[in-house]
PDB file of N, CA and C in Angstrom:
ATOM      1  N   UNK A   1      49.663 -60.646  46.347  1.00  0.00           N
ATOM      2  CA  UNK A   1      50.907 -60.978  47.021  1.00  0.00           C
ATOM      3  C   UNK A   1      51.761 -59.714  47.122  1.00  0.00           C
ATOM      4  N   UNK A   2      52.339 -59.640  48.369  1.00  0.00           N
ATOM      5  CA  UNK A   2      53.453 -58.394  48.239  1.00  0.00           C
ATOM      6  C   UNK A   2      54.640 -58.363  48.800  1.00  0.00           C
ATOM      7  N   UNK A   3      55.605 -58.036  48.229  1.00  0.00           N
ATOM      8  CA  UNK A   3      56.848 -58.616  48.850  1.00  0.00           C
ATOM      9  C   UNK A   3      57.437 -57.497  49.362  1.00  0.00           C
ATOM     10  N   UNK A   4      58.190 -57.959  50.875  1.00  0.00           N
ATOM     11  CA  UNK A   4      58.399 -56.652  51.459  1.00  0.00           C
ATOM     12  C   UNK A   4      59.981 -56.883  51.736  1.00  0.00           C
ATOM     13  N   UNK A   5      60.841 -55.703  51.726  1.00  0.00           N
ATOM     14  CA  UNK A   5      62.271 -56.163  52.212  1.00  0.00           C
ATOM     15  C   UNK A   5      62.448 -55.930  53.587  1.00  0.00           C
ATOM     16  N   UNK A   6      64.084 -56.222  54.157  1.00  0.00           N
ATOM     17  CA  UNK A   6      64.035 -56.478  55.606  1.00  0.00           C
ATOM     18  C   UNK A   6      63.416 -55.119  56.266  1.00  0.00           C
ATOM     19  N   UNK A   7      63.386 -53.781  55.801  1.00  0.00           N
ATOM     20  CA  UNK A   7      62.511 -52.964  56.827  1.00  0.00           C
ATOM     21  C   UNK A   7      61.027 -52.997  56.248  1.00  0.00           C
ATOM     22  N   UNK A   8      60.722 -53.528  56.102  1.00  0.00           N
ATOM     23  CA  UNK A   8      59.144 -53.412  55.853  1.00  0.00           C
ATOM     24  C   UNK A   8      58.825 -52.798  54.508  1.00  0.00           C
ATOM     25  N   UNK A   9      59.430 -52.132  53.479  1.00  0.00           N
ATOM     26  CA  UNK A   9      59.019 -51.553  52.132  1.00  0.00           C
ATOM     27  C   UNK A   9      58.484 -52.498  51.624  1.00  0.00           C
ATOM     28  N   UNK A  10      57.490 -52.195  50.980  1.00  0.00           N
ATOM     29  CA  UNK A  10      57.175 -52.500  49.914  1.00  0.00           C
ATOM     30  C   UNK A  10      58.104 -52.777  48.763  1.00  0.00           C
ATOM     31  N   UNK A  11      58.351 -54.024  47.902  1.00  0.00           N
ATOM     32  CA  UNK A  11      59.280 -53.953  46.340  1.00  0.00           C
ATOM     33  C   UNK A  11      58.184 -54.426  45.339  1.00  0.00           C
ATOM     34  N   UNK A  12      58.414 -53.558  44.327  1.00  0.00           N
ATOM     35  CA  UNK A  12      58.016 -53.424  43.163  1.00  0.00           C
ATOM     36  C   UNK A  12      58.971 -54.455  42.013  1.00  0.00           C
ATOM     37  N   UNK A  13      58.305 -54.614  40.224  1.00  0.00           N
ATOM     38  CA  UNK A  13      59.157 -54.965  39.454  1.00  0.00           C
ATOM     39  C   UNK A  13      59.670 -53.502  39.286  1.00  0.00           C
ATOM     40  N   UNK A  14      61.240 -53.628  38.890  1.00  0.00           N
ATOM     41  CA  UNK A  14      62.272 -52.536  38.503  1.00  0.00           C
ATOM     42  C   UNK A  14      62.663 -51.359  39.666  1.00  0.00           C
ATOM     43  N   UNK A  15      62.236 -52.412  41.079  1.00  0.00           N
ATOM     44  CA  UNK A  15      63.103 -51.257  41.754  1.00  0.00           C
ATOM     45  C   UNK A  15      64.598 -51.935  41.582  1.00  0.00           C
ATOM     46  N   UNK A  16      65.421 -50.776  42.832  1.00  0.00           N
ATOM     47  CA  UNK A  16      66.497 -50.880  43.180  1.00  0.00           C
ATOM     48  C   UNK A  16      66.999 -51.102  44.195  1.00  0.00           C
ATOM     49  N   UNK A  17      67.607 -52.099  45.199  1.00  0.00           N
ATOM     50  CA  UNK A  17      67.861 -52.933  46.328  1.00  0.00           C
ATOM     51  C   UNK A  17      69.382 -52.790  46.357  1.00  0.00           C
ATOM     52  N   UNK A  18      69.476 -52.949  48.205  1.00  0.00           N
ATOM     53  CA  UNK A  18      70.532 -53.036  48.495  1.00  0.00           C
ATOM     54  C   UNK A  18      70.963 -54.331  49.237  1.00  0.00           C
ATOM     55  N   UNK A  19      72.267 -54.924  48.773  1.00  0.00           N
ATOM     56  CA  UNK A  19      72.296 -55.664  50.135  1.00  0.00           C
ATOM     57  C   UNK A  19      72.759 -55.599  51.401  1.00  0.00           C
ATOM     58  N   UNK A  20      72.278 -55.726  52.580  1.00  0.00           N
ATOM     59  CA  UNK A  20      72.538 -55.421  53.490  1.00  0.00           C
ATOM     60  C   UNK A  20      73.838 -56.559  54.589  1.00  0.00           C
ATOM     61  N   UNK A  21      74.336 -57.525  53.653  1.00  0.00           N
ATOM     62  CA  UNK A  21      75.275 -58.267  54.751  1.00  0.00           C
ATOM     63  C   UNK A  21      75.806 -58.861  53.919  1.00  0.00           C
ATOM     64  N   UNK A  22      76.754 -59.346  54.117  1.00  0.00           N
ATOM     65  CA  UNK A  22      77.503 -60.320  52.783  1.00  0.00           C
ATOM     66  C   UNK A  22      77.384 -61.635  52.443  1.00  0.00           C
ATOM     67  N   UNK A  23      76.904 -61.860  51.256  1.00  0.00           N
ATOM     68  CA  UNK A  23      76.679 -63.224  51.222  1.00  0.00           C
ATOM     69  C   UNK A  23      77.367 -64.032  50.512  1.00  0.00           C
ATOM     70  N   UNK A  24      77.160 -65.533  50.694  1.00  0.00           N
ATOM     71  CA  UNK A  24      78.145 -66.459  49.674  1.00  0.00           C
ATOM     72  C   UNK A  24      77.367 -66.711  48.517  1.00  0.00           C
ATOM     73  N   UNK A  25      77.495 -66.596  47.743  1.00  0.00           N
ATOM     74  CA  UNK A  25      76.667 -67.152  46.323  1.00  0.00           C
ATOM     75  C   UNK A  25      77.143 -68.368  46.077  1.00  0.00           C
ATOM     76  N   UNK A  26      75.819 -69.305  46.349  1.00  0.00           N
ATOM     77  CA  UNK A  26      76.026 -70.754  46.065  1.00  0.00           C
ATOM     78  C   UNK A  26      76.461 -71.114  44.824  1.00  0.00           C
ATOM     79  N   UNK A  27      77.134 -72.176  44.823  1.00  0.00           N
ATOM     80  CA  UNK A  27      78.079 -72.786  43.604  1.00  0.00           C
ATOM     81  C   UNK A  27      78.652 -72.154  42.977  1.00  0.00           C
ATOM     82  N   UNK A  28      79.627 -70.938  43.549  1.00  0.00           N
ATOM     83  CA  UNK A  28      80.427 -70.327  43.081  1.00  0.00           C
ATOM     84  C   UNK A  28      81.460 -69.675  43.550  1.00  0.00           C
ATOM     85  N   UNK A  29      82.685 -69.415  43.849  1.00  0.00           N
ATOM     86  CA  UNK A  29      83.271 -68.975  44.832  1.00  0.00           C
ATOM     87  C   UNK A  29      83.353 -67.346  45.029  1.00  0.00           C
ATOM     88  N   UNK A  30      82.166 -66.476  44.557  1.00  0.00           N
ATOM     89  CA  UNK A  30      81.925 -64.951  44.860  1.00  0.00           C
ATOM     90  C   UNK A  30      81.202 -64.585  45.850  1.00  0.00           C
ATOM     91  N   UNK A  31      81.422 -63.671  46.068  1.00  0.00           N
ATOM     92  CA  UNK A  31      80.533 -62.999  47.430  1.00  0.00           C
ATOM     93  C   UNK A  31      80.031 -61.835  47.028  1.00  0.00           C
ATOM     94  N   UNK A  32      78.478 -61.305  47.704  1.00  0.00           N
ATOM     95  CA  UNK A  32      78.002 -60.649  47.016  1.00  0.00           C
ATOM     96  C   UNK A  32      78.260 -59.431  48.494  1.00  0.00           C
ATOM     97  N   UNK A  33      79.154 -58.674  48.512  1.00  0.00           N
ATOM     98  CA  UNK A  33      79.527 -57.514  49.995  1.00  0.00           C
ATOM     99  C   UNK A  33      78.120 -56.852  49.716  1.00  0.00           C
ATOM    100  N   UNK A  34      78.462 -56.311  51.448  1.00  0.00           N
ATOM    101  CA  UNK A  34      77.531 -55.272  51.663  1.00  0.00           C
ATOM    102  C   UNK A  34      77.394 -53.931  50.776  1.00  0.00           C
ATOM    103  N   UNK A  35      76.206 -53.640  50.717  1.00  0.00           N
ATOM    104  CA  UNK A  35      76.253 -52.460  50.064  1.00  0.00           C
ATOM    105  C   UNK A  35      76.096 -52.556  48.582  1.00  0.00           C
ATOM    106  N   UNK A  36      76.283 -53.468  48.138  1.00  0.00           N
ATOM    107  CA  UNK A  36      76.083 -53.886  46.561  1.00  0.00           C
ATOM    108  C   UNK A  36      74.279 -53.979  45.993  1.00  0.00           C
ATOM    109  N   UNK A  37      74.479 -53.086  45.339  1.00  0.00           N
ATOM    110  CA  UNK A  37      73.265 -52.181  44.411  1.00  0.00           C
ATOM    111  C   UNK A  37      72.761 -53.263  43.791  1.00  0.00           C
ATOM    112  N   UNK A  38      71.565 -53.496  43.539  1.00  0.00           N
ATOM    113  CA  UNK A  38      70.601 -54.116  42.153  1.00  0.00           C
ATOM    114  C   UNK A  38      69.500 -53.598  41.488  1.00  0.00           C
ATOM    115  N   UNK A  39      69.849 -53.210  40.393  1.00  0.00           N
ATOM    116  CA  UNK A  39      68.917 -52.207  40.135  1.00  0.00           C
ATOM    117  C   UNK A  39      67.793 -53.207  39.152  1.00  0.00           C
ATOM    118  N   UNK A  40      66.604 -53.048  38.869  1.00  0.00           N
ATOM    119  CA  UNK A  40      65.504 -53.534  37.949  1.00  0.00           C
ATOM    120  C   UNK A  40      65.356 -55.130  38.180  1.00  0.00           C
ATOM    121  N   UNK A  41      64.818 -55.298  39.317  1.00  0.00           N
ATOM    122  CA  UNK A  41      64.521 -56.571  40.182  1.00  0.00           C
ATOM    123  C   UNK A  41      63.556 -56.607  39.457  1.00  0.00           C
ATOM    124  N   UNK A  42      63.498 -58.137  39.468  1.00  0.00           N
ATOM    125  CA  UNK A  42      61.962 -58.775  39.050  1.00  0.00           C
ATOM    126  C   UNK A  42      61.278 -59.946  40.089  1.00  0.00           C
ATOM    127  N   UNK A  43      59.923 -59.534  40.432  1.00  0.00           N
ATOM    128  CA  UNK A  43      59.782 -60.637  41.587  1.00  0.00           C
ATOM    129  C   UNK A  43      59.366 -61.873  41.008  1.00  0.00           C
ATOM    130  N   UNK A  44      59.686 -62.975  41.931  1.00  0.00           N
ATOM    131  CA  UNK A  44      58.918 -64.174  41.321  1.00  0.00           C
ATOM    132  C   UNK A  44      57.918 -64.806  41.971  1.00  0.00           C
ATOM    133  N   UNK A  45      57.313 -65.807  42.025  1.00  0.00           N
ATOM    134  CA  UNK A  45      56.160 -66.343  42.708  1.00  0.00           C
ATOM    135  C   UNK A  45      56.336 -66.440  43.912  1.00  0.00           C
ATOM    136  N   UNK A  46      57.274 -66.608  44.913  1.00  0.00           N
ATOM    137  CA  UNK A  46      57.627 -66.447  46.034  1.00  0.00           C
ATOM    138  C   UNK A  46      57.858 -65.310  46.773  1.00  0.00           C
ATOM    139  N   UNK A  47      57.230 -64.702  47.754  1.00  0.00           N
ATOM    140  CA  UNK A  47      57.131 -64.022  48.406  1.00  0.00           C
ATOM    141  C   UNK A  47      58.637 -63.592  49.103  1.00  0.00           C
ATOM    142  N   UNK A  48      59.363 -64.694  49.555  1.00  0.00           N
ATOM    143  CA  UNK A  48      60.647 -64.319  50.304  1.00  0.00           C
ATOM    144  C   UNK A  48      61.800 -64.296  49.514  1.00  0.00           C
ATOM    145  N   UNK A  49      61.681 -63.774  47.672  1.00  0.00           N
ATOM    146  CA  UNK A  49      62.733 -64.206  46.544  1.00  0.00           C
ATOM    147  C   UNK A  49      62.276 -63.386  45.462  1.00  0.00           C
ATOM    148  N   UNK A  50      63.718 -62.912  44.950  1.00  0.00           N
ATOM    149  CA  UNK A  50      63.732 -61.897  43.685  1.00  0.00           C
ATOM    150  C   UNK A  50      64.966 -62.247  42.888  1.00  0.00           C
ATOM    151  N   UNK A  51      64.476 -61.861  42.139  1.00  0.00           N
ATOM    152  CA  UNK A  51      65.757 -61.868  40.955  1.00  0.00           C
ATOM    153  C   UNK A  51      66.134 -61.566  40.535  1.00  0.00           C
ATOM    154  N   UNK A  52      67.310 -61.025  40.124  1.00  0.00           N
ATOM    155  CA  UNK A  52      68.383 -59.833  39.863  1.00  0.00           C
ATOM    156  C   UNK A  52      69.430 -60.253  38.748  1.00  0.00           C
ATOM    157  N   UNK A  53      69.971 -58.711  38.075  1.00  0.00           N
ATOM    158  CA  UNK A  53      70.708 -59.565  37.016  1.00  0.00           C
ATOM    159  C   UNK A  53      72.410 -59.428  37.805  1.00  0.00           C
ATOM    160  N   UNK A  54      73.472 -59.727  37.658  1.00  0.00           N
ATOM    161  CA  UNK A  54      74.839 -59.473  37.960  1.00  0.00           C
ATOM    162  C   UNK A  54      75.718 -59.834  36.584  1.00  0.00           C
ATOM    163  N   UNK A  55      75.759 -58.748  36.074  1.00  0.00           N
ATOM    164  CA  UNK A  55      76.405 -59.539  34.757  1.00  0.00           C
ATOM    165  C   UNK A  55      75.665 -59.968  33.710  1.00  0.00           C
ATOM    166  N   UNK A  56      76.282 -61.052  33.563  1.00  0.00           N
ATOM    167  CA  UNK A  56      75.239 -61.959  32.324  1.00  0.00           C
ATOM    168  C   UNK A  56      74.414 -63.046  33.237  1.00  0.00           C
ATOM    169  N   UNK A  57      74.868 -63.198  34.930  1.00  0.00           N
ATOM    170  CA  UNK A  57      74.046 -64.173  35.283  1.00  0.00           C
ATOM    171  C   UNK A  57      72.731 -63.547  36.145  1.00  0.00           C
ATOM    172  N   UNK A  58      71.879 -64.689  36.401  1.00  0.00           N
ATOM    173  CA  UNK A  58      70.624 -63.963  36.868  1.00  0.00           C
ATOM    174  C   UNK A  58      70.910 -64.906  38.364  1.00  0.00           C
ATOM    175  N   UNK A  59      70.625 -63.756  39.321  1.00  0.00           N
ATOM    176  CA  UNK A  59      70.838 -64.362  40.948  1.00  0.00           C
ATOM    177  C   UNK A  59      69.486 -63.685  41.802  1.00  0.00           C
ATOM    178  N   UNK A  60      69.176 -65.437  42.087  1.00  0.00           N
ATOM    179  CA  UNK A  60      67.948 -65.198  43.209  1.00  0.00           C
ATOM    180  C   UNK A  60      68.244 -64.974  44.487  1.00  0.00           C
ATOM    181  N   UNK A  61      67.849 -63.847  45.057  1.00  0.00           N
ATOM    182  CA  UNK A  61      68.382 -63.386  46.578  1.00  0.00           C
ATOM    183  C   UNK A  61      66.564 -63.255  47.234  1.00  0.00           C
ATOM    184  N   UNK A  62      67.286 -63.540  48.738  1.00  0.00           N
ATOM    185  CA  UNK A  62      66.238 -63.650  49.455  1.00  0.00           C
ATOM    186  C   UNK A  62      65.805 -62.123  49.902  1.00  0.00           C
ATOM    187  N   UNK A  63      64.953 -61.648  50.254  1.00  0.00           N
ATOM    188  CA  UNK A  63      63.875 -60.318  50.641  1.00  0.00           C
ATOM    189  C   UNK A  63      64.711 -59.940  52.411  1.00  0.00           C
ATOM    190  N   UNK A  64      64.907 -61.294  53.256  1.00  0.00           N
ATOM    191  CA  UNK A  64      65.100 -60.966  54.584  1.00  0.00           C
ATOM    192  C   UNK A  64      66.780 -60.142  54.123  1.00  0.00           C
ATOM    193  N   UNK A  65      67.354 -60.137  53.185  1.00  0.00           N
ATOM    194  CA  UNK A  65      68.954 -59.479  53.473  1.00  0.00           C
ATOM    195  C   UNK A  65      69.051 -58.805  52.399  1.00  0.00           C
ATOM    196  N   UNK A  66      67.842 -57.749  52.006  1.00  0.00           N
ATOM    197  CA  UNK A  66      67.532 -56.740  50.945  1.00  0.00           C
ATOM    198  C   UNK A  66      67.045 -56.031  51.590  1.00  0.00           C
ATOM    199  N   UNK A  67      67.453 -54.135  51.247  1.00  0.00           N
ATOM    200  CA  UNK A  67      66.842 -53.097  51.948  1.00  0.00           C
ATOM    201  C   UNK A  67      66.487 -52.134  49.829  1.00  0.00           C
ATOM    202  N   UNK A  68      65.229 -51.566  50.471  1.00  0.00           N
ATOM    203  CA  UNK A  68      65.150 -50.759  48.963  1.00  0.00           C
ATOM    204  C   UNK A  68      66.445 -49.668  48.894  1.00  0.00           C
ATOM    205  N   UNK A  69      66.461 -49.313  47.616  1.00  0.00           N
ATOM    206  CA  UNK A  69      67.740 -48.683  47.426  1.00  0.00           C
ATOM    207  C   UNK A  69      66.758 -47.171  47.478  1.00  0.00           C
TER     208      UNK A  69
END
């Protein structure tokens, strides 16, 4: 399996991602802006989903609105 972000890279466990548009983070009233860094992603069984830490919480973001950092 290989998971690729919106330009075509390749992601690895422990890269570093960007996001590329702003999103709403469900059940919560934060937004995650453009340009906001994640460093030491871990992928999960899904091809179009990774998981990232922010804090103390862990947030699954989708691959189509991630560019590698």
């Amino acid at each position: 399996m290989t998971v690729r972000d919106s330009n075509g890279n390749e992601l690895n466990d422990g890269d570093a991602v960007q996001v590329i548009k702003d999103l709403k983070v469900k059940g919560s009233s934060e937004t995650l802006k453009r340009g906001t860094v994640f460093k030491n992603i871990r992928l999960t069984d899904d091809e179009e989903a990774i998981e990232c830490g922010q804090g103390r919480n862990t947030v699954v973001l989708k691959t189509c609105f991630l560019k590698k950092a």
